[in-house]
PDB file of N, CA and C in Angstrom:
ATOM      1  N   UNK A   1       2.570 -13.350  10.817  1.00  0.00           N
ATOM      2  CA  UNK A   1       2.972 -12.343   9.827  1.00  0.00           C
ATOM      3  C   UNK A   1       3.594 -11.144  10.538  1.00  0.00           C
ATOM      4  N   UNK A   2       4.504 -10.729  10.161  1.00  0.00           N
ATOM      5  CA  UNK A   2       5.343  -9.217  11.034  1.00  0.00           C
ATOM      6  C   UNK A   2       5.730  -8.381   9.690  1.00  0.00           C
ATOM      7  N   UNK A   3       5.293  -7.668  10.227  1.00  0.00           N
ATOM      8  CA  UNK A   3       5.350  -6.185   9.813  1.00  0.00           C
ATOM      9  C   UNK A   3       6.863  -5.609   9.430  1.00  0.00           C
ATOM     10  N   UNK A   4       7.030  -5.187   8.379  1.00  0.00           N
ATOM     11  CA  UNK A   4       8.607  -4.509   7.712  1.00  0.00           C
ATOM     12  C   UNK A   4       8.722  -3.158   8.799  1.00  0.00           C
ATOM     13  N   UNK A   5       9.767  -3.079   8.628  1.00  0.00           N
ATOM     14  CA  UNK A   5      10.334  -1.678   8.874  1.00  0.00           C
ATOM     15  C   UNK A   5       9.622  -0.593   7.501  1.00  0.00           C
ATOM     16  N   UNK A   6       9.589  -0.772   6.677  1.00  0.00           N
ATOM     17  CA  UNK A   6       8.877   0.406   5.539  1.00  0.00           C
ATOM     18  C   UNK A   6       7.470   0.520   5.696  1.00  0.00           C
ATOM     19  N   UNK A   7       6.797  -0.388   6.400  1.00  0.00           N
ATOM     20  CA  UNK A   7       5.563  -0.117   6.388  1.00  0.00           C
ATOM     21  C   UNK A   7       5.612   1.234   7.632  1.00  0.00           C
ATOM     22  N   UNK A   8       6.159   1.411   8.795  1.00  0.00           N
ATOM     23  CA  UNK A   8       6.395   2.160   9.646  1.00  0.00           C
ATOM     24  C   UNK A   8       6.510   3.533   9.546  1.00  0.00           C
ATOM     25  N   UNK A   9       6.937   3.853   8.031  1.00  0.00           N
ATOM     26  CA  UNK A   9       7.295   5.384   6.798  1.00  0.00           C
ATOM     27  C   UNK A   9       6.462   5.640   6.376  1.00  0.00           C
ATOM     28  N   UNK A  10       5.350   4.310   5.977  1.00  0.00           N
ATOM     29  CA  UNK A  10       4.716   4.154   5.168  1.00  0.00           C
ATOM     30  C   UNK A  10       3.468   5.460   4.658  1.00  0.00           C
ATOM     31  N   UNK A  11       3.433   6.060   3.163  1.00  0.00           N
ATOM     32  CA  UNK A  11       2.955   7.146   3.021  1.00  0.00           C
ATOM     33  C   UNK A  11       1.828   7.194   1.990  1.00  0.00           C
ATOM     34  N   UNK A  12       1.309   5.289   3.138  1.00  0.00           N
ATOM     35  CA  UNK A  12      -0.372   5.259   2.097  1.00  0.00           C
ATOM     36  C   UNK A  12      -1.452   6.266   1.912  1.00  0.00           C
ATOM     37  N   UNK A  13      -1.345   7.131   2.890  1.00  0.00           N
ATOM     38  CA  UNK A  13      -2.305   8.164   3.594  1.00  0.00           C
ATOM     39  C   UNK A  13      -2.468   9.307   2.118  1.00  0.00           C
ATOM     40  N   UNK A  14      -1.473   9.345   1.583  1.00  0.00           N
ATOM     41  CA  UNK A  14      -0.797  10.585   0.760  1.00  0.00           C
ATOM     42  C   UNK A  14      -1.577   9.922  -0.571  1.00  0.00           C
ATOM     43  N   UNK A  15      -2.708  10.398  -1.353  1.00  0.00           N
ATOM     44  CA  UNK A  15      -3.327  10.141  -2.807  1.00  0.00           C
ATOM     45  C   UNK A  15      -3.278  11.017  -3.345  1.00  0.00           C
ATOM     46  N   UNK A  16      -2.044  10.729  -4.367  1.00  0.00           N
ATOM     47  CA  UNK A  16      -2.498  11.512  -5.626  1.00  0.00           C
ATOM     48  C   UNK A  16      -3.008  11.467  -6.831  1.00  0.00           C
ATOM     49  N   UNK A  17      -4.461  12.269  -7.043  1.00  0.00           N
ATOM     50  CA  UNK A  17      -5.113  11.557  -8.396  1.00  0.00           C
ATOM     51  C   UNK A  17      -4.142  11.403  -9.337  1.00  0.00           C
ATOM     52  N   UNK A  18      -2.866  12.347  -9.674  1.00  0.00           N
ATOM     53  CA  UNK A  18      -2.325  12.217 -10.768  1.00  0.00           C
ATOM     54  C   UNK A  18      -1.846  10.793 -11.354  1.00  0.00           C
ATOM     55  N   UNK A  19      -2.405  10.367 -12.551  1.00  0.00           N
ATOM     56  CA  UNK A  19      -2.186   8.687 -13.422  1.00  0.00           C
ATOM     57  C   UNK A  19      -0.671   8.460 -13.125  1.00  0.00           C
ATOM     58  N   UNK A  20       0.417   9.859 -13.033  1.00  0.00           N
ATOM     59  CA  UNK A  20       1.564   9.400 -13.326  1.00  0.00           C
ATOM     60  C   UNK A  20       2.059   9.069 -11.255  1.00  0.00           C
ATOM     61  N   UNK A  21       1.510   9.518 -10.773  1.00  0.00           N
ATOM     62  CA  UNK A  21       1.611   9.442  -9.417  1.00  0.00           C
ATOM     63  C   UNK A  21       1.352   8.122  -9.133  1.00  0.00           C
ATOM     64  N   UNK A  22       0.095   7.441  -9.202  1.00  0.00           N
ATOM     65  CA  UNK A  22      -0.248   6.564  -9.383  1.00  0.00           C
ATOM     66  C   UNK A  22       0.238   5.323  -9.528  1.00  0.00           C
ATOM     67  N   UNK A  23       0.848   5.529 -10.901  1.00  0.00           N
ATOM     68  CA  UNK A  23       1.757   4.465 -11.864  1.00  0.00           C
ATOM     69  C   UNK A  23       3.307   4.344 -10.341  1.00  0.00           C
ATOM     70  N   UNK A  24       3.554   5.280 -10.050  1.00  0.00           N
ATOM     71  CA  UNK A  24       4.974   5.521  -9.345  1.00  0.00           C
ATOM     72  C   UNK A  24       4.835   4.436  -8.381  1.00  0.00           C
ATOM     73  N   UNK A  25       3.638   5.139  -7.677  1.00  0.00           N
ATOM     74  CA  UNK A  25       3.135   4.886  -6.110  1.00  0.00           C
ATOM     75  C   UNK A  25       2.735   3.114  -6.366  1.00  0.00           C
ATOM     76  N   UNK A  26       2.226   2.482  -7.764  1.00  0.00           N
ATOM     77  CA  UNK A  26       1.477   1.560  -7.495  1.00  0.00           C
ATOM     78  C   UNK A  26       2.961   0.502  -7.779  1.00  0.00           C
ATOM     79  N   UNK A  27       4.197   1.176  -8.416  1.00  0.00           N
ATOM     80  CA  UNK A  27       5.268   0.104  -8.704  1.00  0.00           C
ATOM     81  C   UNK A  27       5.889   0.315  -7.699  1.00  0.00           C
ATOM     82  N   UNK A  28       5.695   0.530  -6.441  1.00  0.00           N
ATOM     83  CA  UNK A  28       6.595   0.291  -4.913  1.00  0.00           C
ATOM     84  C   UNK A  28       5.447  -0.363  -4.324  1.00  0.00           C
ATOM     85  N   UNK A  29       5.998  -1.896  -4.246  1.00  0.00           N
ATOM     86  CA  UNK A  29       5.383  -2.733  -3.460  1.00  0.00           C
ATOM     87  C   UNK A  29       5.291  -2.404  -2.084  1.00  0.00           C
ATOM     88  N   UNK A  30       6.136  -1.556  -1.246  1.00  0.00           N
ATOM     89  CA  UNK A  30       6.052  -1.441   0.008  1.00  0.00           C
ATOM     90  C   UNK A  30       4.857  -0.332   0.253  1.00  0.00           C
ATOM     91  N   UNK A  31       4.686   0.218  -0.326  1.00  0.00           N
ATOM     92  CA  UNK A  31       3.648   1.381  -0.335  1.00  0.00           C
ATOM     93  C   UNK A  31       2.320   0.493  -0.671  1.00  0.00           C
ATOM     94  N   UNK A  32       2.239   0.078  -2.061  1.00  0.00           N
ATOM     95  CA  UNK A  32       0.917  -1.167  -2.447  1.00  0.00           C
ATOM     96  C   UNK A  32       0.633  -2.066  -1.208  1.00  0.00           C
ATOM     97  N   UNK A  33       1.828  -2.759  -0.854  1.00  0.00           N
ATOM     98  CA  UNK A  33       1.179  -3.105   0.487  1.00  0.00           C
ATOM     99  C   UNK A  33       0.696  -2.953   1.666  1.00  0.00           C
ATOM    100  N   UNK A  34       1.439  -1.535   2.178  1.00  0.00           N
ATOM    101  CA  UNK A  34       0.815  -0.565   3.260  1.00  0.00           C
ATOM    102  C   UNK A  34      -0.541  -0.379   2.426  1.00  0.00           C
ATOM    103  N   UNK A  35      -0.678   0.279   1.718  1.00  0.00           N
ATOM    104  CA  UNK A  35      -2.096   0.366   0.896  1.00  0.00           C
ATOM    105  C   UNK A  35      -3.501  -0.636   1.245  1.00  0.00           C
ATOM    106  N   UNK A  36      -3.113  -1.824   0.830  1.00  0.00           N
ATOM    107  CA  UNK A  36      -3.875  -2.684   1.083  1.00  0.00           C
ATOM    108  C   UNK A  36      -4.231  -2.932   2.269  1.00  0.00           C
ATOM    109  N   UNK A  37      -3.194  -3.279   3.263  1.00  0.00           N
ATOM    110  CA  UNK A  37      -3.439  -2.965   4.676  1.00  0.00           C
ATOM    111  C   UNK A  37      -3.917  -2.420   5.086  1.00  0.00           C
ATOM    112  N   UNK A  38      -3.693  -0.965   4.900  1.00  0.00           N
ATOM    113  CA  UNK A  38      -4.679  -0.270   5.921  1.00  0.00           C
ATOM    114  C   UNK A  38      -6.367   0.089   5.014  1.00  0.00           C
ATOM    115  N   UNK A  39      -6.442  -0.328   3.470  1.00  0.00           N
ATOM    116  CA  UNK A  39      -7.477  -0.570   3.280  1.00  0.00           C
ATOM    117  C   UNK A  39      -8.303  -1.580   3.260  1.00  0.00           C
ATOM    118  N   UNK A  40      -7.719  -2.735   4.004  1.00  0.00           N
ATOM    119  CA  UNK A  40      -8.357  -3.941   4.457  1.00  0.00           C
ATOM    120  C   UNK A  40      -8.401  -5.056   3.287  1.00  0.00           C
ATOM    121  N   UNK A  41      -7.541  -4.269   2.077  1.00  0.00           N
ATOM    122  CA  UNK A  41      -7.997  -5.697   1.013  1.00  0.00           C
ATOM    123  C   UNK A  41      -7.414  -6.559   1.127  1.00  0.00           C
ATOM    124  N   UNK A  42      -5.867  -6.477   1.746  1.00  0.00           N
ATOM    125  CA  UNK A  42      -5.044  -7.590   1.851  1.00  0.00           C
ATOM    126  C   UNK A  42      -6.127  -8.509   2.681  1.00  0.00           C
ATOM    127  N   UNK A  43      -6.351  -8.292   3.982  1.00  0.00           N
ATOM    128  CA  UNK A  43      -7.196  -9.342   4.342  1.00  0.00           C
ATOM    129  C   UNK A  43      -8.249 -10.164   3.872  1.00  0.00           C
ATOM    130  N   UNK A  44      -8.730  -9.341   2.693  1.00  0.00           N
ATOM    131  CA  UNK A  44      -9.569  -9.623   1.629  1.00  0.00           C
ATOM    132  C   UNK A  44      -9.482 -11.018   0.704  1.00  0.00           C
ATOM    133  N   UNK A  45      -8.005 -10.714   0.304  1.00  0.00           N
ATOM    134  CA  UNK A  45      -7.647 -11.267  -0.292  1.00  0.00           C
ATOM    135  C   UNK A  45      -6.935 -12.671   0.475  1.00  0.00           C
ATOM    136  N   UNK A  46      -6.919 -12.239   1.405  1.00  0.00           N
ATOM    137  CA  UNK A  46      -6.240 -13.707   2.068  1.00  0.00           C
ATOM    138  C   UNK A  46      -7.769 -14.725   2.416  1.00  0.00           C
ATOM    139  N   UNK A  47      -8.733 -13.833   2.638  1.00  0.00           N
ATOM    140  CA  UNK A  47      -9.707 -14.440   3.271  1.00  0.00           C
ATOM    141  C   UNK A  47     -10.188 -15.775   1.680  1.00  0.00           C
ATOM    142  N   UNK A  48      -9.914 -15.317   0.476  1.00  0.00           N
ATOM    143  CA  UNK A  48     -10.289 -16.195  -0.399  1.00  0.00           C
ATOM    144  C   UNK A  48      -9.503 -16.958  -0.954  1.00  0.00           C
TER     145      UNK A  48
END
């Protein structure tokens, strides 16, 4: 598995409670997936 160039920008670090932030942040897959990554669910999810 190799790693994108966007994950490298990537500005999972950055939470904003706001719902509409949220909604933004959760419809850019490149961000959702940095997300998961560095919160370990992707592996999570591969593991099942």
């Amino acid at each position: 598995m190799t790693l994108s160039t966007e994950q490298d920008s990537c500005t999972c670090h950055i939470i904003d409670p706001s719902p509409r932030a949220w909604n933004a942040l959760l419809l850019t897959n490149s961000w959702w997936q940095c997300w998961m990554e560095t919160s370990g669910l992707l592996s999570l999810l591969q593991n099942h």
